[in-house]
C-alpha atoms as a PDB file:
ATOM      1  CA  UNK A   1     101.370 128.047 127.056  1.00  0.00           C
ATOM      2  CA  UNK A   2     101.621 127.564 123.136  1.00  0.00           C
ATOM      3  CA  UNK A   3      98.305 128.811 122.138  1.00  0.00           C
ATOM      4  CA  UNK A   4      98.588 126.891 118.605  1.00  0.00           C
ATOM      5  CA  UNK A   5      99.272 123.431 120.343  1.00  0.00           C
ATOM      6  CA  UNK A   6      98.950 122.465 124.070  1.00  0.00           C
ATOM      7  CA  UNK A   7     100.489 118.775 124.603  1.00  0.00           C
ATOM      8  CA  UNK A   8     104.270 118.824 124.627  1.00  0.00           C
ATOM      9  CA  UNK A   9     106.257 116.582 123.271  1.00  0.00           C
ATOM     10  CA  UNK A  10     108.980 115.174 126.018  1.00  0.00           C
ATOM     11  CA  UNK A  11     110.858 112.150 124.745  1.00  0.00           C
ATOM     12  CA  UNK A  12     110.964 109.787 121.686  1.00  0.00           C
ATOM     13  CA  UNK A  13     112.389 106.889 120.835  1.00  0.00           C
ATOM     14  CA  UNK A  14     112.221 104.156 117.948  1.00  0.00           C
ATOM     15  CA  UNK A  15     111.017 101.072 118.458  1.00  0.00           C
ATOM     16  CA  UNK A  16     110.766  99.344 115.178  1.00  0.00           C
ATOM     17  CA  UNK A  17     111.119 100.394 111.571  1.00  0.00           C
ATOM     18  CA  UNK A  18     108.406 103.009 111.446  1.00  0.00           C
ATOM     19  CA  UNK A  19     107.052 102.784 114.833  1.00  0.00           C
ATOM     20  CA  UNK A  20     107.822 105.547 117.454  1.00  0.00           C
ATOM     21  CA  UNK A  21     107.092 105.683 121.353  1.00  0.00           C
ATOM     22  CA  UNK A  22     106.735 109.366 122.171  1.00  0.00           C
ATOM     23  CA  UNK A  23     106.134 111.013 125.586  1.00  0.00           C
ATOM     24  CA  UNK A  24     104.299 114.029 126.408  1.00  0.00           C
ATOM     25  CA  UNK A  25     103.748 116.392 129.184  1.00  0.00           C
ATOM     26  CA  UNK A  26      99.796 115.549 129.167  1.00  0.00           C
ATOM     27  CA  UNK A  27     101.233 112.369 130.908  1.00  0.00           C
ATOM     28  CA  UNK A  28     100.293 110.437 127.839  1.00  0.00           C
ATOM     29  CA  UNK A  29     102.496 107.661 126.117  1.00  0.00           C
ATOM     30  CA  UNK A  30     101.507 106.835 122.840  1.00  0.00           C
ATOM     31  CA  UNK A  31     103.066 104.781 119.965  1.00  0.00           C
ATOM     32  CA  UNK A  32     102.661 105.980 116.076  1.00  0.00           C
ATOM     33  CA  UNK A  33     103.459 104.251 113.157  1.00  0.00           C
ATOM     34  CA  UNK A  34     105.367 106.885 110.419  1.00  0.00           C
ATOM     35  CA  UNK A  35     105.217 104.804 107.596  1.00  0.00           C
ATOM     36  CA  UNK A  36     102.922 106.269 105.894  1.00  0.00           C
ATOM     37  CA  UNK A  37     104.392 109.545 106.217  1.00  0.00           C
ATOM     38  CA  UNK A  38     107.476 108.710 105.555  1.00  0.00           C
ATOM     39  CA  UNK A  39     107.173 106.934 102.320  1.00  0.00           C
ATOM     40  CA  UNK A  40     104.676 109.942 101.092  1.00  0.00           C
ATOM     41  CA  UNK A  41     108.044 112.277 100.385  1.00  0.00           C
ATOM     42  CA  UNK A  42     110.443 111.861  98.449  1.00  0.00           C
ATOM     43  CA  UNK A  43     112.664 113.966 100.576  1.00  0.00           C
ATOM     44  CA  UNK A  44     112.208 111.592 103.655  1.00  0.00           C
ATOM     45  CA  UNK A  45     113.806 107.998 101.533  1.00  0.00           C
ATOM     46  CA  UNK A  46     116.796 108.211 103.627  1.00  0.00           C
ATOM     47  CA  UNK A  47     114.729 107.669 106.815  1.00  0.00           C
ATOM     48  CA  UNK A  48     113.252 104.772 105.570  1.00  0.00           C
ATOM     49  CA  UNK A  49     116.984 102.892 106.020  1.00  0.00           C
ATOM     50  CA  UNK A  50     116.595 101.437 109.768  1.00  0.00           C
ATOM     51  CA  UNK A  51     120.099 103.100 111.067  1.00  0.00           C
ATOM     52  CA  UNK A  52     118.715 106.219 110.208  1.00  0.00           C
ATOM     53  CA  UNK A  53     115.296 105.504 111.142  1.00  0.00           C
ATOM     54  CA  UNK A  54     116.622 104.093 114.425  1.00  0.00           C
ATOM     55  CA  UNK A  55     118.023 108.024 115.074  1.00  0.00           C
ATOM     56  CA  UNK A  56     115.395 110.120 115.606  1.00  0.00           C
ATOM     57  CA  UNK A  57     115.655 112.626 118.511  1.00  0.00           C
ATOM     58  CA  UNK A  58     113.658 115.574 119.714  1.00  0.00           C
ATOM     59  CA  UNK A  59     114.587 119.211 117.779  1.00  0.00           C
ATOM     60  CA  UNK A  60     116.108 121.500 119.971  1.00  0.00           C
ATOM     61  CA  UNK A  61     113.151 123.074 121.026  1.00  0.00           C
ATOM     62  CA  UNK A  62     111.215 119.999 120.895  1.00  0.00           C
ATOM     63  CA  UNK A  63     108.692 121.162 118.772  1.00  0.00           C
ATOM     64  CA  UNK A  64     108.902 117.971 116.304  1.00  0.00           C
ATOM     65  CA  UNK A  65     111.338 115.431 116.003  1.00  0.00           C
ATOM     66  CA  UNK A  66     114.215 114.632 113.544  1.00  0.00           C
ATOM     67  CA  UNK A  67     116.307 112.608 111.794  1.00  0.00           C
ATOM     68  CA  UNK A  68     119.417 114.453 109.703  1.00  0.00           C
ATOM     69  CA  UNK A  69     117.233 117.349 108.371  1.00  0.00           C
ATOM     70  CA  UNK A  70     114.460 116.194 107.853  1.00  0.00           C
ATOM     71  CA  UNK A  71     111.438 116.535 110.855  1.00  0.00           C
ATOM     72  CA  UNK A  72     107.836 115.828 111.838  1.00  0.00           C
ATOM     73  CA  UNK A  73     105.894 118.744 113.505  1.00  0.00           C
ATOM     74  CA  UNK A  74     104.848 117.665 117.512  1.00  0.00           C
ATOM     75  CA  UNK A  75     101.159 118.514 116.604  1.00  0.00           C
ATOM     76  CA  UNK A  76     101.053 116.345 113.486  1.00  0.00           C
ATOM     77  CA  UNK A  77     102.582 113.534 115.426  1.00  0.00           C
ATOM     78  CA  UNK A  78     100.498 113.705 117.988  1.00  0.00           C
ATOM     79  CA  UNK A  79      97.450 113.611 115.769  1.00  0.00           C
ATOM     80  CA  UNK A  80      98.521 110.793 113.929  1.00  0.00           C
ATOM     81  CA  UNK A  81      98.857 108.889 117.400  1.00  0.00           C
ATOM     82  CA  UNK A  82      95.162 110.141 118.712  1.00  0.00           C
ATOM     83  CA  UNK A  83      94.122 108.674 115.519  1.00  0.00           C
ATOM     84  CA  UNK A  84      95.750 105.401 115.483  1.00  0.00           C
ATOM     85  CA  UNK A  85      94.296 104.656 118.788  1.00  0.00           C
ATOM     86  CA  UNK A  86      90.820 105.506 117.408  1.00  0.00           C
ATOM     87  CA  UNK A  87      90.416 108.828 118.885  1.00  0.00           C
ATOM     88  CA  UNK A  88      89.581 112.142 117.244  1.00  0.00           C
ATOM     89  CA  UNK A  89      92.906 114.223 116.942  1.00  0.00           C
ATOM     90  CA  UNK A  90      92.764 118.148 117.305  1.00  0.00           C
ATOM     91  CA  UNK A  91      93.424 117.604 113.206  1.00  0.00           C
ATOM     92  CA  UNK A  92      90.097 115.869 112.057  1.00  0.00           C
ATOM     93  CA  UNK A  93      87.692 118.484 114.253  1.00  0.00           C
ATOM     94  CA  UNK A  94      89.846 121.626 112.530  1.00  0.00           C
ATOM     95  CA  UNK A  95      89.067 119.915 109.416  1.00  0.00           C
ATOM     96  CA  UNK A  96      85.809 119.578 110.287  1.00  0.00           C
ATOM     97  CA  UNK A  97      85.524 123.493 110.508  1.00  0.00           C
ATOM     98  CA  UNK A  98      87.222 123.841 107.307  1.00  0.00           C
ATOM     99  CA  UNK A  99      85.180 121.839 105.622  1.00  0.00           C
ATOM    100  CA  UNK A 100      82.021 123.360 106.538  1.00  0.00           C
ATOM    101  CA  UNK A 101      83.714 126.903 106.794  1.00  0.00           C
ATOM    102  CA  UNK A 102      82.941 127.376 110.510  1.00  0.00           C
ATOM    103  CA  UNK A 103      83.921 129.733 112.831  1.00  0.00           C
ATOM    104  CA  UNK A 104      84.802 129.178 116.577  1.00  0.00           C
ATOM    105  CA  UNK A 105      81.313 130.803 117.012  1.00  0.00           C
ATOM    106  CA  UNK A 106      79.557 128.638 114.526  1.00  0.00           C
ATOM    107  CA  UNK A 107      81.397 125.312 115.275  1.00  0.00           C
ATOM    108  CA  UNK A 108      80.104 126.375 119.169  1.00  0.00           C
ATOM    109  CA  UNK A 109      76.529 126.966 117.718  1.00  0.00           C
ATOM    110  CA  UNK A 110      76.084 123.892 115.895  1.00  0.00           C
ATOM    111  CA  UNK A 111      77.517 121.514 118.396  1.00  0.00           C
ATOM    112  CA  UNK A 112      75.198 123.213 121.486  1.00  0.00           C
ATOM    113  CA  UNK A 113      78.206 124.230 123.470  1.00  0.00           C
ATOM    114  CA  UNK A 114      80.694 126.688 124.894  1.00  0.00           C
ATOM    115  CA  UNK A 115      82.854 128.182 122.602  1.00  0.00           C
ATOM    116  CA  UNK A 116      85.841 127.764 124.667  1.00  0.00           C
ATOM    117  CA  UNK A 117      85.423 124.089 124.467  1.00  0.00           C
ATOM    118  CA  UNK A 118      85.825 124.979 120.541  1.00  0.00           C
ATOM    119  CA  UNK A 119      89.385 126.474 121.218  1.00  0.00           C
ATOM    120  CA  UNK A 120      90.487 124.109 123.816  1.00  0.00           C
ATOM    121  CA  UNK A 121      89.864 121.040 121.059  1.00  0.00           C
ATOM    122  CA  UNK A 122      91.327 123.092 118.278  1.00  0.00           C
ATOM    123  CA  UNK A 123      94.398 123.579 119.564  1.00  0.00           C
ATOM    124  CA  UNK A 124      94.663 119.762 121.642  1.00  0.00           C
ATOM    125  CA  UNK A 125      94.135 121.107 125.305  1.00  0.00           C
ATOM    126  CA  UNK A 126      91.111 118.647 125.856  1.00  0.00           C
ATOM    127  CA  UNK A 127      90.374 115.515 124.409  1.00  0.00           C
ATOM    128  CA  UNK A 128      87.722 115.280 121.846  1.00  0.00           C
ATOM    129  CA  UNK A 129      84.522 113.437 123.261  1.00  0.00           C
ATOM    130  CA  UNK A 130      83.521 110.772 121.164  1.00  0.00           C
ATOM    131  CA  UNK A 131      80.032 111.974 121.279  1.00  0.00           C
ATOM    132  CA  UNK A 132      80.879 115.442 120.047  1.00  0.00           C
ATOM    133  CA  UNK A 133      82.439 114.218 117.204  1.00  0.00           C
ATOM    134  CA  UNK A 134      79.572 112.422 116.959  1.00  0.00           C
ATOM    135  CA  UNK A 135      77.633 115.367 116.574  1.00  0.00           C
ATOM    136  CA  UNK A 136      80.015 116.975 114.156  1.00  0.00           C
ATOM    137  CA  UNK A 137      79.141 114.293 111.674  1.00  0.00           C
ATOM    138  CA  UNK A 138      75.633 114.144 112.378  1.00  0.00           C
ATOM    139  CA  UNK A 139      75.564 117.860 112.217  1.00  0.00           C
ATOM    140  CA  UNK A 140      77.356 117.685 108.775  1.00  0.00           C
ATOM    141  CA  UNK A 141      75.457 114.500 107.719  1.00  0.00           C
ATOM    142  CA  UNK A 142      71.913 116.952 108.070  1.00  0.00           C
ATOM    143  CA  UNK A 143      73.132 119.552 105.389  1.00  0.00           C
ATOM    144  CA  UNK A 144      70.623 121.747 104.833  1.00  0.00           C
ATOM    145  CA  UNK A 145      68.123 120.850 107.241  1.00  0.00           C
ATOM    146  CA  UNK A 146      70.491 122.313 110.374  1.00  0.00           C
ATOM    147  CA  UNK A 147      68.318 125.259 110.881  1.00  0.00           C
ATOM    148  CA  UNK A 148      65.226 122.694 111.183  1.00  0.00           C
ATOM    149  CA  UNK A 149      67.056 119.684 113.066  1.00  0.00           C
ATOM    150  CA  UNK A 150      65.185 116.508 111.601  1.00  0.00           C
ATOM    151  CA  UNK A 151      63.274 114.311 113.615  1.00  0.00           C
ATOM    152  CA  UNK A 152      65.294 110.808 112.280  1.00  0.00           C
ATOM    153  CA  UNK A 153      67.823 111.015 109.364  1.00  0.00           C
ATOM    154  CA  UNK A 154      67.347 109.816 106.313  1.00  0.00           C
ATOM    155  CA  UNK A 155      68.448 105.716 106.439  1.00  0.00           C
ATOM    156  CA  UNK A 156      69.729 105.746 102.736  1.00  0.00           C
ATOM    157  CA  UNK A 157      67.955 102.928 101.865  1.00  0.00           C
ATOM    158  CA  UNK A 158      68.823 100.993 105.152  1.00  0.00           C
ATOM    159  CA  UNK A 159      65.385  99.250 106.394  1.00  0.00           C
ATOM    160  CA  UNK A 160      64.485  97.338 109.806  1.00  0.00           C
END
């Protein structure tokens, strides 16, 4: 097993300009729009042309896919997909411990659980609960009060 990245991608094919169906060997089909990506670099213009577009294949490896030279990492795919189905991709929690310069051991601290449960999101072997992530921005939204947890947060001028 890959211990950066779990899921493996499998197949891929185009469906539309910008839209891809990829496979992976979680057992999970999910479509991701590129668009965005793609129009972000100048490098990837050529892709943007729907022959070209239309010719994207796994690498050898499979580790991202490809058109002529130019590729998309697996695990940034596969984010992109978790998070255009509303779900919280491997990406968003390990920029959640970035930006509040946690460790495995801290992230497990502040969230009330197992620390292995910290790796096995990190690196996209289980899904991301939508109540942890929950807690990751309530945890963040507390600031300085974590060591004190607060009885109700502050409404932010929000009445009943």
């Amino acid at each position: 097993m890959n211990h950066y990245f779990f899921p493996k991608l499998i197949s891929v094919e185009a469906l539309q300009p910008y839209c891809l169906r990829t496979s992976w060997n979680t057992g999970e089909v999910l479509d991701v729009n590129v668009e965005m990506q793609l129009r972000r670099h100048a490098a990837l213009t050529p892709v943007l042309e729907p022959s070209v577009f239309a010719r994207v294949h796994l690498s050898e490896w499979g580790n991202s896919i490809e058109w002529i030279d130019e590729e998309f990492g697996a695990d940034n795919v596969y984010a992109w997909a978790k998070e255009q189905r509303g779900e919280i991709s491997h990406e968003l929690f390990n920029e959640w411990m970035r930006r509040n310069a946690l460790t495995t051991i801290a992230a497990a601290d502040a969230l009330g659980i197992d620390s292995t449960l910290i790796d096995d999101y990190r690196i996209a072997r289980q899904n991301i609960p939508r109540m942890i992530w929950l807690a990751c921005l309530g945890w963040e939204a507390i600031g300085p009060m974590r060591d004190h947890l607060p009885r109700v947060l502050p409404t932010f001028g929000y009445s009943n």
